[in-house]
C-alpha atoms as a PDB file:
ATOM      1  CA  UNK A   1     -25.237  17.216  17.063  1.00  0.00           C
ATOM      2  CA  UNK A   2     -24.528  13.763  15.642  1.00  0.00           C
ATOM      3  CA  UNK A   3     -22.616  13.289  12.704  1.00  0.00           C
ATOM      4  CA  UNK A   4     -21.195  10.217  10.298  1.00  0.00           C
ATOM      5  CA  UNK A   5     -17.853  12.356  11.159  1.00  0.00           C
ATOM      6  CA  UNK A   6     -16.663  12.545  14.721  1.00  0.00           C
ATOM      7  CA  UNK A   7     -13.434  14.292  14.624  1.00  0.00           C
ATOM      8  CA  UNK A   8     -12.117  12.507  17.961  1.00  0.00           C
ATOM      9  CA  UNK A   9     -12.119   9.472  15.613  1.00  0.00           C
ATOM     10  CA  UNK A  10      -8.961  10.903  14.194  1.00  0.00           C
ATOM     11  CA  UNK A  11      -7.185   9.825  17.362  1.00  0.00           C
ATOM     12  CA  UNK A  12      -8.433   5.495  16.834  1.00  0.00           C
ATOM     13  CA  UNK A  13      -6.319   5.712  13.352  1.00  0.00           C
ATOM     14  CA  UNK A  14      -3.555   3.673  14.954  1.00  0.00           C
ATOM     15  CA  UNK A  15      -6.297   0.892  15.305  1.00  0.00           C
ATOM     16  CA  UNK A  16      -6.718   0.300  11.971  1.00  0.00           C
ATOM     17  CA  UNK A  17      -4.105  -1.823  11.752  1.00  0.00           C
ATOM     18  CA  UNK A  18      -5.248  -4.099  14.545  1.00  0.00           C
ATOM     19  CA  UNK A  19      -6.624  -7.031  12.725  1.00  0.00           C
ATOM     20  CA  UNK A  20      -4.052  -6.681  10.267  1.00  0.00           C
ATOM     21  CA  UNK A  21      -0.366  -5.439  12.188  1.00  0.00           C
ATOM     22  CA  UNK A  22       1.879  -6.320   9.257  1.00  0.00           C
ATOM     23  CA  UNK A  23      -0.065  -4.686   6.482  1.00  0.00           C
ATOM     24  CA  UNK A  24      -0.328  -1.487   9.046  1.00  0.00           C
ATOM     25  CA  UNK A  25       3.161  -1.633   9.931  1.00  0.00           C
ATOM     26  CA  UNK A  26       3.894  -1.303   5.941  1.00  0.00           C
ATOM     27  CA  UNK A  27       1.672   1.443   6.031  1.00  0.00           C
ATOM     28  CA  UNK A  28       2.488   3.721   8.920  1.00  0.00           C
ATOM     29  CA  UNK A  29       6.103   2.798   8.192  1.00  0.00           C
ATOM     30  CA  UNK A  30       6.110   4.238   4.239  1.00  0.00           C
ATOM     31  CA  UNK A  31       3.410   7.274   5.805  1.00  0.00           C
ATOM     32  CA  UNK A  32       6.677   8.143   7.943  1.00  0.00           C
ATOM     33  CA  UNK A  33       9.199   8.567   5.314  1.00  0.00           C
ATOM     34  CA  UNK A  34       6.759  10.372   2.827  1.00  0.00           C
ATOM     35  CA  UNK A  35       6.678  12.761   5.631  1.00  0.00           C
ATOM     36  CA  UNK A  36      10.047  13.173   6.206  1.00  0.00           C
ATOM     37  CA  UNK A  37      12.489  15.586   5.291  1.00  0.00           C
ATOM     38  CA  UNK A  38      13.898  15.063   1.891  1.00  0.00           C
ATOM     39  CA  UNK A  39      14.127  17.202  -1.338  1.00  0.00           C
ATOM     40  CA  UNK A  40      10.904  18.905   0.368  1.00  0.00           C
ATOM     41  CA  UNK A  41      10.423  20.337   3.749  1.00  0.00           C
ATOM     42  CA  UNK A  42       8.239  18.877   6.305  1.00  0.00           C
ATOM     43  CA  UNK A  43       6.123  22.467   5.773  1.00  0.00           C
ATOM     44  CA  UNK A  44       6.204  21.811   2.504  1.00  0.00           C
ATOM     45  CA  UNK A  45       4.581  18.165   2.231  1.00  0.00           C
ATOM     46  CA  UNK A  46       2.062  19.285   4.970  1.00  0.00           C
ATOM     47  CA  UNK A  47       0.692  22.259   2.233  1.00  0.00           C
ATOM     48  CA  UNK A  48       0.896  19.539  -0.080  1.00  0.00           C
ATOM     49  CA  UNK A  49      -1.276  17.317   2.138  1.00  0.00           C
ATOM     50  CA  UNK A  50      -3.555  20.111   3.391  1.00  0.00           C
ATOM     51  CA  UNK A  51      -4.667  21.055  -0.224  1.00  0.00           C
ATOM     52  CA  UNK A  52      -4.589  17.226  -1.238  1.00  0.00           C
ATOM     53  CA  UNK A  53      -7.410  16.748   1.640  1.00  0.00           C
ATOM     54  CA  UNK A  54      -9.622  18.971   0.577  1.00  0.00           C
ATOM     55  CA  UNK A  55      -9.398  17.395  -3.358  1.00  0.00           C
ATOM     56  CA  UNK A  56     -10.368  14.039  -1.965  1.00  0.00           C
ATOM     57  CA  UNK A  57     -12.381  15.836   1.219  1.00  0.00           C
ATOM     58  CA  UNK A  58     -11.263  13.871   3.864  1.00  0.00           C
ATOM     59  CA  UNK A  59     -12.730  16.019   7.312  1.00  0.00           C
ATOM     60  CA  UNK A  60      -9.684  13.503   9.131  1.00  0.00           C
ATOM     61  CA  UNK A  61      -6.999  14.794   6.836  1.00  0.00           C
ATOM     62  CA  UNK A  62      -8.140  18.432   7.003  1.00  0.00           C
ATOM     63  CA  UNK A  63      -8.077  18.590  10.368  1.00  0.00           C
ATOM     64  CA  UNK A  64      -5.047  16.591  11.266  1.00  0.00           C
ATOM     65  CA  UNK A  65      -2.643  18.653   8.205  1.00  0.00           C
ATOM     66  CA  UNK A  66      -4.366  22.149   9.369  1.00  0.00           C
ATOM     67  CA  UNK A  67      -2.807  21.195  12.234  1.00  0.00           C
ATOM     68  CA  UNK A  68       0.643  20.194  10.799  1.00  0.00           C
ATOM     69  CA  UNK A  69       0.635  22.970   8.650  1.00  0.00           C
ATOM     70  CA  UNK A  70       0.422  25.609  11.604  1.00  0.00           C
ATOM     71  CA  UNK A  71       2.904  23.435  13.759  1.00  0.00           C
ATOM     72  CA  UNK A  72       5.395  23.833  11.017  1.00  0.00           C
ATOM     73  CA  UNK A  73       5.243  27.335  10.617  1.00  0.00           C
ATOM     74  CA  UNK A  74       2.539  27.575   7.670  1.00  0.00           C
ATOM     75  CA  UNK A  75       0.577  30.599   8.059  1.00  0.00           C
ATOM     76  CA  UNK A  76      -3.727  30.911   7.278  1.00  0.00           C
ATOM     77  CA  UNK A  77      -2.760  32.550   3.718  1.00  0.00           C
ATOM     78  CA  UNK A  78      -0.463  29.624   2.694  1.00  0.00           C
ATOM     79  CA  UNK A  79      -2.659  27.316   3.839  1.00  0.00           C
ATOM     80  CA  UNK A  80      -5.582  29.065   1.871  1.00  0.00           C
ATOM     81  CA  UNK A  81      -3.768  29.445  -0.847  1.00  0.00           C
ATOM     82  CA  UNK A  82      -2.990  25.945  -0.854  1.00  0.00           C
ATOM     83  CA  UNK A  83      -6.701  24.928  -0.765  1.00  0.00           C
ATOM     84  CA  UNK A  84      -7.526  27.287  -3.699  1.00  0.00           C
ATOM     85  CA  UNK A  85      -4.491  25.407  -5.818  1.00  0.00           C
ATOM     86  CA  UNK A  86      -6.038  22.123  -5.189  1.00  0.00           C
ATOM     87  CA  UNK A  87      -9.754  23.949  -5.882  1.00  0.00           C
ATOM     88  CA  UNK A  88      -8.179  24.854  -9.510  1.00  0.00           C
ATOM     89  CA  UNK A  89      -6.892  22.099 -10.507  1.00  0.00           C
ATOM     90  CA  UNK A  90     -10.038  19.800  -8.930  1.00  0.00           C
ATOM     91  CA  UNK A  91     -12.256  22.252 -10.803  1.00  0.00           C
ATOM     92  CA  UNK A  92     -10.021  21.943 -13.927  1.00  0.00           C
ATOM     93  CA  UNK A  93     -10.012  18.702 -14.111  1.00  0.00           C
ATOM     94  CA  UNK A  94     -14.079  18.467 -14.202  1.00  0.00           C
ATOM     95  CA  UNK A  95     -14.122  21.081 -17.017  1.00  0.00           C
ATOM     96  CA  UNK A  96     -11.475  18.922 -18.969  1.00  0.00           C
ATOM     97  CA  UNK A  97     -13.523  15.958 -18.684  1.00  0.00           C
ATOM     98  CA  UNK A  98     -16.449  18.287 -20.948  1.00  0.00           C
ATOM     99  CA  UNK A  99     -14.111  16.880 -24.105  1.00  0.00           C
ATOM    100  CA  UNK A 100     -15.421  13.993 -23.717  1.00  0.00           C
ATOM    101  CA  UNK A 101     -18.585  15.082 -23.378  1.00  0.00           C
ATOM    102  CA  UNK A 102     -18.582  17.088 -26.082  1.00  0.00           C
ATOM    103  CA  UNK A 103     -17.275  13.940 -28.313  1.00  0.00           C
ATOM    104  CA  UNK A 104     -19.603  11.773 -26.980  1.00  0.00           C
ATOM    105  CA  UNK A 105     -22.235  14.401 -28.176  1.00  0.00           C
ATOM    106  CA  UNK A 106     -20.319  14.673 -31.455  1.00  0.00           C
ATOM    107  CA  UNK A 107     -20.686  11.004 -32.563  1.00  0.00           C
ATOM    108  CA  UNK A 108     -24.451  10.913 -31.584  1.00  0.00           C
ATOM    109  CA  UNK A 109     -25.576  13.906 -33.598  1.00  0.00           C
ATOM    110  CA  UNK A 110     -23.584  12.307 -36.667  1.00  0.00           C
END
């Protein structure tokens, strides 16, 4: 089946870049030392990354740090766990946002 999402698209990311090489190049250059070792682990940044995908639900970025994850040693309850910390604080912040609601309401029923 035909989709707007063809995960073998993952692979053509490099090609973004190829109208633009110096603006990618700043890019995939910064990308590589967010992902590198430093106060956190590699493991650590791809759980980070893994739960940040599904806040902003890119099907890329799930796929490619599922991957990661596994590769550096995460296991399916990290990485689940990891998905239900982002689902918290994604569902939080939707619930917070009901303040404003409920102020907006406020001043109209005045």
């Amino acid at each position: 089946m035909d989709t707007y999402y063809n995960p073998k698209d993952l692979a053509k990311f490099g090609e973004i870049g190829r109208e633009a090489p110096e603006l990618a190049k700043k890019f995939f250059d910064y990308y590589a030392a967010v992902f590198a070792e430093g106060e956190l682990t590699e493991r650590e940044k791809a759980l980070i990354a893994l739960a940040v995908a599904h806040a902003v639900q890119c099907p890329y970025c799930i796929d490619a740090y599922t991957r990661a994850c596994l590769e550096k040693g995460s296991n399916l309850g990290e990485m689940t766990e990891a998905v239900h910390v982002a689902n918290a604080i994604r569902g939080g912040a939707s619930l917070v946002h009901g303040v404003q609601m409920r102020n907006v309401a406020q001043k109209i029923s005045l």
